[in-house]
Protein backbone atom coordinates (compact mmCIF):
# COMPACT_ATOMS: atom_id res chain seq x y z
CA UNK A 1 15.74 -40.18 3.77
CA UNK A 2 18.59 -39.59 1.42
CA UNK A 3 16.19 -39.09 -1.16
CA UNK A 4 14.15 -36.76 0.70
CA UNK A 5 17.26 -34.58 0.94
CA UNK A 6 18.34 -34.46 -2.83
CA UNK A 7 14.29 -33.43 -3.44
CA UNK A 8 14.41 -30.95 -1.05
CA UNK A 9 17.93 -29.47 -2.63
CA UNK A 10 16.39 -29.74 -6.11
CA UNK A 11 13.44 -27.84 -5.88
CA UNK A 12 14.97 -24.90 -3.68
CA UNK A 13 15.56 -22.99 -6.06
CA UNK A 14 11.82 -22.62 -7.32
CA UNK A 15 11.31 -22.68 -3.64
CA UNK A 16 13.18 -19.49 -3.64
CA UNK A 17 11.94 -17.83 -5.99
CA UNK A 18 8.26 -18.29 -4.97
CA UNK A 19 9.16 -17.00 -1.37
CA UNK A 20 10.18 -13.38 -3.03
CA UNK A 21 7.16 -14.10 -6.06
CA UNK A 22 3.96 -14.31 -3.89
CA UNK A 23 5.01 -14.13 -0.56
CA UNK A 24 4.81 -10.21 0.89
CA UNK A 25 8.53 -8.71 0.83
CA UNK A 26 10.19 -9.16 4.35
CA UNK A 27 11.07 -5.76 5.91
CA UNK A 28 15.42 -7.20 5.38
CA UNK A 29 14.62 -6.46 1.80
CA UNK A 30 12.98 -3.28 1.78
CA UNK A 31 14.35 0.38 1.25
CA UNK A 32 14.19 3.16 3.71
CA UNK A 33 15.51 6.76 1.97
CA UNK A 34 16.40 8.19 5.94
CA UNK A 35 19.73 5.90 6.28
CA UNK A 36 22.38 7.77 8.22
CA UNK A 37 25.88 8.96 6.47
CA UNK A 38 28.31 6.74 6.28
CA UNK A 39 31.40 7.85 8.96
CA UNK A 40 34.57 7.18 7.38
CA UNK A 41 36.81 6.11 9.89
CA UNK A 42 40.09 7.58 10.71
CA UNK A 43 43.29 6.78 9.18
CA UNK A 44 46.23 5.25 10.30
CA UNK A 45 49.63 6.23 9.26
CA UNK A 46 51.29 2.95 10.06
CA UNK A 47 53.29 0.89 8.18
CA UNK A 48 52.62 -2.51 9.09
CA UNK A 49 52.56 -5.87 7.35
CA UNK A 50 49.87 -8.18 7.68
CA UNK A 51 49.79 -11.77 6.74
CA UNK A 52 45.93 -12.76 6.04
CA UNK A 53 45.72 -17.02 6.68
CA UNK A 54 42.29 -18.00 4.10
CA UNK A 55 43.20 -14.36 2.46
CA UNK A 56 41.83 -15.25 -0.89
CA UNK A 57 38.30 -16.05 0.63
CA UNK A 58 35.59 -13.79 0.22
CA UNK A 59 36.42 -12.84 4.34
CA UNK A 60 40.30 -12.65 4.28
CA UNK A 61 39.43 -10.03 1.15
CA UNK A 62 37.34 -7.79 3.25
CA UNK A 63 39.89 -7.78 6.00
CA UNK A 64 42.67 -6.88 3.79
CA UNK A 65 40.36 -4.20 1.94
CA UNK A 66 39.69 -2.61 5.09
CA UNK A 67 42.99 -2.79 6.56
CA UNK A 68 43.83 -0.94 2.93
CA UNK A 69 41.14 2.00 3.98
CA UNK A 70 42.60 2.33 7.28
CA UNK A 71 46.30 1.82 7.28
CA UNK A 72 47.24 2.75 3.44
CA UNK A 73 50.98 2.43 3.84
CA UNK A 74 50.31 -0.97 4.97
CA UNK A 75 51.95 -4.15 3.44
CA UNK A 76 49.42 -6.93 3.51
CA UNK A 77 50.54 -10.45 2.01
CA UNK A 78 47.03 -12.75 1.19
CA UNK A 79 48.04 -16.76 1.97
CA UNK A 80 46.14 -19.65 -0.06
CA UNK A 81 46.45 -22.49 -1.68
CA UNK A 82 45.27 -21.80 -5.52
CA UNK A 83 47.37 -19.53 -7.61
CA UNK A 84 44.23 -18.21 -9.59
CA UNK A 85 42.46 -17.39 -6.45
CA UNK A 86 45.39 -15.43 -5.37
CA UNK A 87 45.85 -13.42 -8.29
CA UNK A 88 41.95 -12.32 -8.39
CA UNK A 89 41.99 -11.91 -4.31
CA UNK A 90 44.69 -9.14 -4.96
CA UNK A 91 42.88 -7.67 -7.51
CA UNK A 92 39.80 -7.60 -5.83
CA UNK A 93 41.74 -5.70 -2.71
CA UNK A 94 43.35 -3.50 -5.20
CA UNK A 95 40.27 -2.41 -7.30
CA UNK A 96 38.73 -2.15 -4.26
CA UNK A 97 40.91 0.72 -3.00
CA UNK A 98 42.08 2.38 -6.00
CA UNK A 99 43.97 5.38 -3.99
CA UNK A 100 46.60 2.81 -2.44
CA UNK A 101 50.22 4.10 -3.37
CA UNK A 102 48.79 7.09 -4.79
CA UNK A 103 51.01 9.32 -2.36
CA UNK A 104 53.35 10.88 -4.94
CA UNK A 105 56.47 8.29 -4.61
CA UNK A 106 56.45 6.30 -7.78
CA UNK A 107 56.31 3.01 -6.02
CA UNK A 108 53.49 -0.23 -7.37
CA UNK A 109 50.79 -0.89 -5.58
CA UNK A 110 51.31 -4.44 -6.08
CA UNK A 111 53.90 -3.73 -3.18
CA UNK A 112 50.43 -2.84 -0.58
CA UNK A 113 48.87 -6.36 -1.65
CA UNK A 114 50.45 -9.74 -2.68
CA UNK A 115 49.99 -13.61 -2.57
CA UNK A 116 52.00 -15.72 -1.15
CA UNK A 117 51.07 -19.75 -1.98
CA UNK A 118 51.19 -22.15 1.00
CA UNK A 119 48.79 -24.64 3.02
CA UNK A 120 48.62 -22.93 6.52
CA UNK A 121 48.37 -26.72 8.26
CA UNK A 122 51.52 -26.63 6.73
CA UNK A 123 53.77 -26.02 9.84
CA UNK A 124 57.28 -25.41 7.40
CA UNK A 125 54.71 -23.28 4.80
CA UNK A 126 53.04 -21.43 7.51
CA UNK A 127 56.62 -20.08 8.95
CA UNK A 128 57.85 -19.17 6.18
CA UNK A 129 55.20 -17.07 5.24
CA UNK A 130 54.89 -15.17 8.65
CA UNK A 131 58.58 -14.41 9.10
CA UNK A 132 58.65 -10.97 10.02
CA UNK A 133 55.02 -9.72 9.79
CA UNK A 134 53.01 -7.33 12.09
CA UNK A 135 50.36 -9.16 12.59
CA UNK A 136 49.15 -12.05 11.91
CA UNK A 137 45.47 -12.81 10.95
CA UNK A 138 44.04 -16.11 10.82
CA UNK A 139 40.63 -16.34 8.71
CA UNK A 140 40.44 -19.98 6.84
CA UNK A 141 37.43 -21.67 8.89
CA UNK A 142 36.17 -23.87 9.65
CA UNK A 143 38.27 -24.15 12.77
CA UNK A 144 35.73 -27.51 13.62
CA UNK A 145 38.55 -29.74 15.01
CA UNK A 146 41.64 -27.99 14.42
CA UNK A 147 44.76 -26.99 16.09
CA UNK A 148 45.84 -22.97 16.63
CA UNK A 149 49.07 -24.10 15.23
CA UNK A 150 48.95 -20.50 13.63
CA UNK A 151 48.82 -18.76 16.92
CA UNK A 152 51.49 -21.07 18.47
CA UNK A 153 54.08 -20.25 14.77
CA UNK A 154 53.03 -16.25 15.84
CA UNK A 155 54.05 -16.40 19.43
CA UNK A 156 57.30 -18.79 18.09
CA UNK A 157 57.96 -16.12 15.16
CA UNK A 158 58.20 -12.78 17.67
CA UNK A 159 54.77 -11.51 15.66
CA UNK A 160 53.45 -7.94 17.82
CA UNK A 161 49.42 -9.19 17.10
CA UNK A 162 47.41 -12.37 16.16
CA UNK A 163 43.89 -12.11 15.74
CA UNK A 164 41.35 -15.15 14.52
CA UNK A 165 37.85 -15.56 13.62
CA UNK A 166 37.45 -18.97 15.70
CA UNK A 167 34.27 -19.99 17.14
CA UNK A 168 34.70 -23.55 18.37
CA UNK A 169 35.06 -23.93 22.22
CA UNK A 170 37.46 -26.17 22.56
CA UNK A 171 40.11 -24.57 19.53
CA UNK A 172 39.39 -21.59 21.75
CA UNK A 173 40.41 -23.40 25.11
CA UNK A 174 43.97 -24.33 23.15
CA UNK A 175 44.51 -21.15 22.14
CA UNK A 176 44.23 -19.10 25.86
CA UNK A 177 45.88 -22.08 27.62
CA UNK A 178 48.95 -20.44 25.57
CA UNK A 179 48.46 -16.84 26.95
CA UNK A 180 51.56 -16.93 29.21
CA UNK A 181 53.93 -18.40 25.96
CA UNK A 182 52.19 -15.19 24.19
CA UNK A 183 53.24 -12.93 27.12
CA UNK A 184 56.62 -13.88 27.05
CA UNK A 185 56.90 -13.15 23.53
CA UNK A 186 55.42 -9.91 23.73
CA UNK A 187 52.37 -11.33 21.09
CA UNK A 188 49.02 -9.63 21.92
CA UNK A 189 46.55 -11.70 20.58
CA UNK A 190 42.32 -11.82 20.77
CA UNK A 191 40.05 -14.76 19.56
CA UNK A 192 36.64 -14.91 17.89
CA UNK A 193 37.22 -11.50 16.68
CA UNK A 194 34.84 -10.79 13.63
CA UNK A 195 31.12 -9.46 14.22
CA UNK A 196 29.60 -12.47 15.75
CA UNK A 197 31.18 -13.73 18.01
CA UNK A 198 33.89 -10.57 18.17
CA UNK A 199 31.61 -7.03 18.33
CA UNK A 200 29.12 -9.24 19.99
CA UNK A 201 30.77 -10.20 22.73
CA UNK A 202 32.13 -6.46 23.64
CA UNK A 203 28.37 -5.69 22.96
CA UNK A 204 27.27 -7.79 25.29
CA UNK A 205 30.24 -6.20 27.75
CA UNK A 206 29.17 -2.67 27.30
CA UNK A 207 25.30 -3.55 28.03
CA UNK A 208 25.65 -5.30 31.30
CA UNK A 209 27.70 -2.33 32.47
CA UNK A 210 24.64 -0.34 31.89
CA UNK A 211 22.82 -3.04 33.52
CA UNK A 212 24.33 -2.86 36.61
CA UNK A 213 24.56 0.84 36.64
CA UNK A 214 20.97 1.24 36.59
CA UNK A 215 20.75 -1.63 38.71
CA UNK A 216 22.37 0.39 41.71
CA UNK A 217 24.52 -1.03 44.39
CA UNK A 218 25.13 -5.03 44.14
CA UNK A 219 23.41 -5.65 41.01
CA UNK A 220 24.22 -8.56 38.93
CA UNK A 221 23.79 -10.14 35.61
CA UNK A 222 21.01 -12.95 35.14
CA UNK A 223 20.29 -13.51 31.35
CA UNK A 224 22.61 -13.11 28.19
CA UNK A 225 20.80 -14.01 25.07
CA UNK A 226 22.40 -12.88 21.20
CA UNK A 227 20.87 -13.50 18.49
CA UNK A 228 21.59 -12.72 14.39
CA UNK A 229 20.30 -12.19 11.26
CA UNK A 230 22.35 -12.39 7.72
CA UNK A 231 20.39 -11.99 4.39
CA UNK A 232 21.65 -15.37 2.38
CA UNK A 233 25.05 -16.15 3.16
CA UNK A 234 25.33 -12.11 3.54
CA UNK A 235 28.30 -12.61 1.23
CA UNK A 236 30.35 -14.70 2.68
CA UNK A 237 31.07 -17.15 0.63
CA UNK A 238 30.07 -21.30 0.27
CA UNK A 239 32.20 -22.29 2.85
CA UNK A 240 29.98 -20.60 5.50
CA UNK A 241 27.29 -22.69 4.27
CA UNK A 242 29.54 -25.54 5.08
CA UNK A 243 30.42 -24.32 8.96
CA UNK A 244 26.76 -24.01 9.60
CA UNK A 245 26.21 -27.79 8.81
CA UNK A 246 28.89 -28.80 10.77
CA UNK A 247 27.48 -27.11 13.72
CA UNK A 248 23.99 -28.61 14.06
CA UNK A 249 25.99 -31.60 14.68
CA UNK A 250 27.58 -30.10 17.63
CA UNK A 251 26.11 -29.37 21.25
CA UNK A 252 24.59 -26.02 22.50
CA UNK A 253 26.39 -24.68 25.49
CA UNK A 254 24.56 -22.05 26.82
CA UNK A 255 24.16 -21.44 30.63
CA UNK A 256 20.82 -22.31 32.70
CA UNK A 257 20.60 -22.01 36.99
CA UNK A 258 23.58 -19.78 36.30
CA UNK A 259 25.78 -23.22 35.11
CA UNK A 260 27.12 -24.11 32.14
CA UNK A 261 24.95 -27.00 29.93
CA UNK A 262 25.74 -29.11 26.91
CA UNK A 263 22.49 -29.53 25.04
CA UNK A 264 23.14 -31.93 22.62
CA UNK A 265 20.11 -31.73 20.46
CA UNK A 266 19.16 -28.28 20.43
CA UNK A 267 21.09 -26.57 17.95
CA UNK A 268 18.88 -26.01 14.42
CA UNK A 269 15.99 -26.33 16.40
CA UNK A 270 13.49 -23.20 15.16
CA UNK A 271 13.40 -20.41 18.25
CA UNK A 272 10.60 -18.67 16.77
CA UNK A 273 10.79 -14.62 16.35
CA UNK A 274 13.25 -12.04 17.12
CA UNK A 275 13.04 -8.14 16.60
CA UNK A 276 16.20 -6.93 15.52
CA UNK A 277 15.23 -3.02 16.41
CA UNK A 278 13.79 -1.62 19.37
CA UNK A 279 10.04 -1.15 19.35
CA UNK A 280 8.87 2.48 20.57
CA UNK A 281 7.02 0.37 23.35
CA UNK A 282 10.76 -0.97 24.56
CA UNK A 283 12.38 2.35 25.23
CA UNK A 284 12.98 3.22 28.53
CA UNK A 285 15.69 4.90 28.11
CA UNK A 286 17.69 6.25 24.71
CA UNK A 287 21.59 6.13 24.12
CA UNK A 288 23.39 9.25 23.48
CA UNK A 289 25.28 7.18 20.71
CA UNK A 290 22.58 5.43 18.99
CA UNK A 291 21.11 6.00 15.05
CA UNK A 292 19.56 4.14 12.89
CA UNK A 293 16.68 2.26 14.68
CA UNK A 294 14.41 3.10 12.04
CA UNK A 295 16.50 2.08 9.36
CA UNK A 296 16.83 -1.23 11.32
CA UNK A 297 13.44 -1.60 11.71
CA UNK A 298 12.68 -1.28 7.97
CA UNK A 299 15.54 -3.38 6.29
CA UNK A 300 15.44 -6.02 8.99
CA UNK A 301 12.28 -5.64 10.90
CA UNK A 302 11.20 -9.35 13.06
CA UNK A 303 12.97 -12.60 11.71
CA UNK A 304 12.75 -16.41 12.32
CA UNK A 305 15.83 -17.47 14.06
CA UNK A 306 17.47 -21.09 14.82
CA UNK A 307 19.93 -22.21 18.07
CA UNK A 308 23.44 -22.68 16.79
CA UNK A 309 26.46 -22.74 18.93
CA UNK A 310 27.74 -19.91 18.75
CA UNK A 311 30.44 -20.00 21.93
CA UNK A 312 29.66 -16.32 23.46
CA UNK A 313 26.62 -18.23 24.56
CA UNK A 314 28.88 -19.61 27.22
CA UNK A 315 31.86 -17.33 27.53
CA UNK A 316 30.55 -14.14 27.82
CA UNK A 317 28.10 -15.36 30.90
CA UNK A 318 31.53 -16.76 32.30
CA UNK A 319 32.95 -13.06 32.19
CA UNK A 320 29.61 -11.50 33.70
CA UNK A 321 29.32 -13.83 36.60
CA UNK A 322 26.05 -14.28 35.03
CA UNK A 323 23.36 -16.17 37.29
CA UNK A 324 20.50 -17.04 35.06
CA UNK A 325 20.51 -17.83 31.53
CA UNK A 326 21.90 -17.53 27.93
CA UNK A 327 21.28 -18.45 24.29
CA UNK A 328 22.71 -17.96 20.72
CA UNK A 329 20.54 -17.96 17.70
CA UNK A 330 21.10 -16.99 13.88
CA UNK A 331 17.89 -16.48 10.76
CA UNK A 332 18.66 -15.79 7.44
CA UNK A 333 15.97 -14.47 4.63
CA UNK A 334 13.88 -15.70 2.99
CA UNK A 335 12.36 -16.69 5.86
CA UNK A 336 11.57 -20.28 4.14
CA UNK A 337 15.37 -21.45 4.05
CA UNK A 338 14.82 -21.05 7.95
CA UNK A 339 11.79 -23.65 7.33
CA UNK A 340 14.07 -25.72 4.98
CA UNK A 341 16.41 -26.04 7.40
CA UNK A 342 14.14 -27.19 10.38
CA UNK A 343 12.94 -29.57 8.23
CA UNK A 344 16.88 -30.95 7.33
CA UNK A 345 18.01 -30.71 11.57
CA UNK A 346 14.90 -32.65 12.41
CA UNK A 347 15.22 -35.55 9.56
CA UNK A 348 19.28 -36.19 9.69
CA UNK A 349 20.62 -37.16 12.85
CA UNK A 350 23.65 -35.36 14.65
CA UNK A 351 26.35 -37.70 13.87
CA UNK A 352 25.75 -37.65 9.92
CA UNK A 353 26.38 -33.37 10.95
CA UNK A 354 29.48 -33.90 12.55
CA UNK A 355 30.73 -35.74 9.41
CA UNK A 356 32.81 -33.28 7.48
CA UNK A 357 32.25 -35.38 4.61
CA UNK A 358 28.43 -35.23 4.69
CA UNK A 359 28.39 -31.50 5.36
CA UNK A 360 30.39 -30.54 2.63
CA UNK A 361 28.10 -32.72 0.59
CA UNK A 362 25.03 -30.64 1.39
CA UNK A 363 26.23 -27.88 1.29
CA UNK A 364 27.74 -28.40 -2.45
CA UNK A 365 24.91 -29.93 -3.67
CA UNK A 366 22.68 -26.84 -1.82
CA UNK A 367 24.28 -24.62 -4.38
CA UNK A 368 21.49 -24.02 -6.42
CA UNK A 369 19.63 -22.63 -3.89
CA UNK A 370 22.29 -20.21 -2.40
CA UNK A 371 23.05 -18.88 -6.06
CA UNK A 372 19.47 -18.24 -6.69
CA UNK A 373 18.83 -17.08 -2.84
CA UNK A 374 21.67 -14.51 -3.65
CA UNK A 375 21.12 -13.17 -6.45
CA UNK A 376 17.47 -12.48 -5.42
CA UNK A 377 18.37 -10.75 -2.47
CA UNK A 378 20.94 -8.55 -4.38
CA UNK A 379 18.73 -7.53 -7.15
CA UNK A 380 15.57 -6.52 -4.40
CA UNK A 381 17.85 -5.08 -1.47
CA UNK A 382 19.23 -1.22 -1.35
CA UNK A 383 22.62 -0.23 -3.89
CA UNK A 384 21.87 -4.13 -4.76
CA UNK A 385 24.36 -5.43 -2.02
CA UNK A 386 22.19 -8.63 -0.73
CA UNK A 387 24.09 -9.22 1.97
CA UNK A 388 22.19 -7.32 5.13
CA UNK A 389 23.32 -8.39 8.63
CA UNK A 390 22.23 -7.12 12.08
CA UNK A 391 22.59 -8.63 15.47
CA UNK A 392 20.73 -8.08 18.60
CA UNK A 393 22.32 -8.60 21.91
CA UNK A 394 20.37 -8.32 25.47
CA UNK A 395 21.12 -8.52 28.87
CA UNK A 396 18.46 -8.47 32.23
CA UNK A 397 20.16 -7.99 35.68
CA UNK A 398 19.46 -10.02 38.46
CA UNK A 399 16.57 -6.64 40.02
CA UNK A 400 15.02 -7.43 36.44
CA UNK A 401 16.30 -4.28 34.80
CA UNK A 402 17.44 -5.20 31.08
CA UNK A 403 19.31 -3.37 28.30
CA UNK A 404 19.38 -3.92 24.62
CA UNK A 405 21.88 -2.74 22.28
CA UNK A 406 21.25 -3.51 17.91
CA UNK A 407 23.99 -3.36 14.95
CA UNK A 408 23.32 -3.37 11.71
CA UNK A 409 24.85 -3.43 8.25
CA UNK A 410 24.45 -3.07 4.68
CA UNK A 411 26.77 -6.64 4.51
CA UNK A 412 27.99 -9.32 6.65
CA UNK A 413 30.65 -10.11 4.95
CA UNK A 414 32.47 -6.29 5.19
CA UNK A 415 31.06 -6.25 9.08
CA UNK A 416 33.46 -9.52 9.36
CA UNK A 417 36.22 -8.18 7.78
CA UNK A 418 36.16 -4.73 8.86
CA UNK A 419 35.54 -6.08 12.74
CA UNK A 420 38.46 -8.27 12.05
CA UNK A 421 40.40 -5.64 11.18
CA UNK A 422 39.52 -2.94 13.44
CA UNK A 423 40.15 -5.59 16.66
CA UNK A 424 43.58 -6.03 14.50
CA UNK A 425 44.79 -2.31 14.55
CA UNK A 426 43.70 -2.12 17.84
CA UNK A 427 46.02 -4.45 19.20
CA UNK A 428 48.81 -3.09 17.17
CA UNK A 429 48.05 0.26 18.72
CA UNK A 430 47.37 -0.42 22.46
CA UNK A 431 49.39 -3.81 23.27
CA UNK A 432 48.47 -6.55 26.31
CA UNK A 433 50.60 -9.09 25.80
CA UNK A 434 48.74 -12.53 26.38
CA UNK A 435 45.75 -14.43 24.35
CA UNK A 436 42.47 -13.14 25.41
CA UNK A 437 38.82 -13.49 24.01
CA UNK A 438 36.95 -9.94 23.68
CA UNK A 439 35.14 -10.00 26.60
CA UNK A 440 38.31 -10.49 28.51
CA UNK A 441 40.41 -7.60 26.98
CA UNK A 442 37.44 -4.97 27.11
CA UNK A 443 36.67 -5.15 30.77
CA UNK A 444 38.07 -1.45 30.56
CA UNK A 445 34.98 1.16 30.20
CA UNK A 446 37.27 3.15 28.21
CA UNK A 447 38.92 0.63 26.13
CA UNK A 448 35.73 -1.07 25.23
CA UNK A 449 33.99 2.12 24.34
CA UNK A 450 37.36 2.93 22.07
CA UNK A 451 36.85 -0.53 20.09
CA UNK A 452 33.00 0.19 19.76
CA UNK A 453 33.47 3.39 18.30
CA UNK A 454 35.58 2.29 15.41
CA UNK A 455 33.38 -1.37 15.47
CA UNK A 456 30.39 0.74 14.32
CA UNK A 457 31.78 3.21 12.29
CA UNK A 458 32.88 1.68 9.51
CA UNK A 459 31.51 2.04 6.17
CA UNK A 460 27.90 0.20 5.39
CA UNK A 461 26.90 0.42 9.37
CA UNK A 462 23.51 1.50 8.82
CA UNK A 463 22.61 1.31 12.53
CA UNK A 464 24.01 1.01 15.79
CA UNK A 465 21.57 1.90 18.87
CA UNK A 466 23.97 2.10 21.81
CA UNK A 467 22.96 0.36 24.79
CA UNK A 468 19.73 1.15 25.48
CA UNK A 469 17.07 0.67 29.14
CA UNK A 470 14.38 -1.27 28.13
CA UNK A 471 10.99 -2.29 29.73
CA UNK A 472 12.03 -6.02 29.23
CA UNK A 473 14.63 -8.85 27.18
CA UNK A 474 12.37 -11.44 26.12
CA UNK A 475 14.01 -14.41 24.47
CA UNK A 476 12.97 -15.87 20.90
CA UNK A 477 8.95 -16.21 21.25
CA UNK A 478 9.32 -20.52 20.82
CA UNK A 479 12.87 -20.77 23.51
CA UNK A 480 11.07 -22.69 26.03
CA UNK A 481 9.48 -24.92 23.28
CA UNK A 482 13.39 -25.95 22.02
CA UNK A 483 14.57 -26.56 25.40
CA UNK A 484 11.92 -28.97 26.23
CA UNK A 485 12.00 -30.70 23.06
CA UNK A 486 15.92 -30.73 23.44
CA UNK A 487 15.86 -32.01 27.17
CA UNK A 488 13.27 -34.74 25.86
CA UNK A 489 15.76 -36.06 23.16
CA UNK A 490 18.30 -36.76 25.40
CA UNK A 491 16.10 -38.82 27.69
């Protein structure tokens, strides 16, 4: 089987590389001239410092060089482990916003941006770095089997604001059993705060408010289904790679009858098609916030998508009260490194997943086939970026009623970064002591319509529909065919 593997890893570059030859263009790499303006965002005047945990990754650099755009006068210090890293990581920030400092005083804008070298699972290395920041923002995943020591050094360090990227479950269990430590310490602090889970989640929020509303008196939510799409590694860097191994070697929780369930053999399993627009045939009713549909619809268009545990699957249900169902699935492009990964999930059993070791293997020796995937994608996609994301959420109330809402932007690797941010200066600016996911601090209408507005205005959002009535939220086109394949493995 081994051998199978290393074949498979070989050729994928050709494989690549035929997919974009002969193969008709997918719609996630074609060009539509009508793409809205990009909104600038407003800026902040603050003067905050910000210590960025995995800041010389290609995430922790997008957070920084969007906290730059937004909060100028801010003092952001980058934490890794490799001095070379750090030095081009605070470049990169720098070059990135080239107005920084420019105010008229005559101080260096190395001051905005600098490195500091330490090993965050460190516990000595991580407090000395975080003595007297802001806010502290934790972005070196994977989080697979880790402890939110960072949280617990920025609730023992009298930090204002902690926000992390986090996805698994139980890392995200740790971290709100410490919500009443964070109260007492004044620390307001939100997990799984990047674009998926993060926006998602709040997405999710805003639609089954919607839901209901049209839903009249007593109306609840059934179904919760999310699904993703990222061009490549849309940026990210190889260590994503490496977190998406490690998770088809965990179990799917999702909710079904309205109850949480554990599938255990479900995630990587192929869910068939998603649209990540809304088809003229789907509106039932339009949002008075929503653009860029179109675009959507011609730089994304329908796309393959997998299950992968993504844990808004089961949290955001939790929040709803939800009575039905839920699912999380992710594609990528081209559409035959979805095929090439079916084929891995179904050959390699879960446990050889869930070993760190043999994760990090494939995904280093699956190298060839990101580079070439990549650089592909950048040299056929618009302003030769590569790195497309969008994310469809949906949510049907218990009458039947449903709502849709789509995102999209020009790279999933600023939509991380900037989300991170944004959730960041939020916190900063309207405090609630505690440790809360999304879901949980955006019950408010009018706080979770504050967050969305600066969520998807940031620059490269190419479209954001609002939530939006439609006739019907039908789940990947092949769901019911996982589920029964996944309830027949575990027999």
């Amino acid at each position: 089987m081994l051998h199978l593997l290393l074949l498979l890893n070989y050729y994928s570059p050709l494989l690549v590389a035929l997919a974009f030859l002969v193969v008709t263009p997918s719609p996630s790499l074609g060009f539509s001239p009508d793409a809205p303006a990009i909104r600038q965002p407003a800026i902040r005047s603050n003067d905050d410092t910000f210590v960025i945990l995995g800041g010389t990754g290609r995430i922790g650099t997008a957070v920084a060089s969007h906290l730059l755009l937004r909060a100028p006068k801010s003092r952001i210090i980058l934490v890794g482990r490799d001095d070379e890293r750090g030095t081009r990581a605070v470049s990169e920030v720098l070059g990135e916003n080239p107005s920084v400092g420019d105010d008229g005083d005559d101080g260096d804008d190395s001051d905005n941006v600098s490195f500091r070298k330490a090993d965050w699972r460190n516990d000595d290395e991580l407090r000395s770095v975080i003595g007297g920041c802001t806010c502290l923002i934790h972005t070196a995943g994977p989080f697979l089997e880790e402890k939110p020591t960072p949280l617990r050094a920025a609730i023992d360090s009298g930090c204002r604001a902690y926000v992390d990227v986090s996805d698994p479950l139980d890392y995200l269990e740790l971290s709100l059993a410490m919500s009443r430590d964070a109260e007492e310490s004044g620390l307001t602090a939100v997990l799984a705060a990047g674009a998926f889970p993060g926006m998602s989640n709040v997405m999710a929020v805003e639609a089954a408010s919607l839901c209901r509303e049209n839903g009249g008196e007593g109306a609840g939510v059934r179904d919760t289904r999310f699904n993703y799409f990222t061009a490549g590694l849309g940026g990210s860097g190889d260590v994503n790679l490496y977190i998406t191994n490690l998770g088809f070697g965990e179990p799917m929780a999702q909710y079904q009858g309205g109850g949480l369930r554990l599938y255990e053999a479900l995630s990587g399993l192929l869910l068939g098609k998603i649209s990540f627009y809304l088809s003229d045939a789907e509106w039932t009713q339009k949002s008075p916030v929503g653009f860029g549909n179109d675009e959507a619809r011609a730089r994304v268009g329908e796309q393959t998508v997998f299950a992968w545990p993504f844990p808004e699957a089961a949290t955001v249900p939790a929040e709803l009260g939800a009575s039905g169902e839920s699912s999380a699935a992710m594609g990528t492009a081209p559409d035959v490194w979805n095929d090439m990964l079916g084929i891995l999930v179904a050959l390699v059993p879960r446990k050889l997943w869930r070993s760190k070791r043999f994760s990090q293997f494939l995904a280093d020796f699956s190298q060839p086939l990101v580079k070439a995937t990549d650089f592909l994608l950048k040299l056929t996609s618009p302003g030769e970026v590569g790195e497309t994301h969008a994310m469809r959420v949906d949510v049907t109330g218990t009458d039947g009623s449903a709502v849709s809402v789509v995102q999209a932007h020009e790279s999933f690797r600023r939509c991380v970064g900037q989300s991170c941010a944004e959730f960041a200066l939020d916190l900063l600016e309207h405090p609630s002591p505690g440790v809360q996911l999304p879901e949980q601090r955006y019950r408010n209408d009018d706080a979770r319509r504050r967050i969305i507005k600066q969520l998807t205005s940031t620059p490269g959002t190419f479209a954001y529909t609002g939530p939006v009535a439609v006739s019907s939220a039908a789940p990947p086109s092949k769901l019911d065919q996982a589920l029964l394949k996944a309830n027949e493995a575990e027999i």
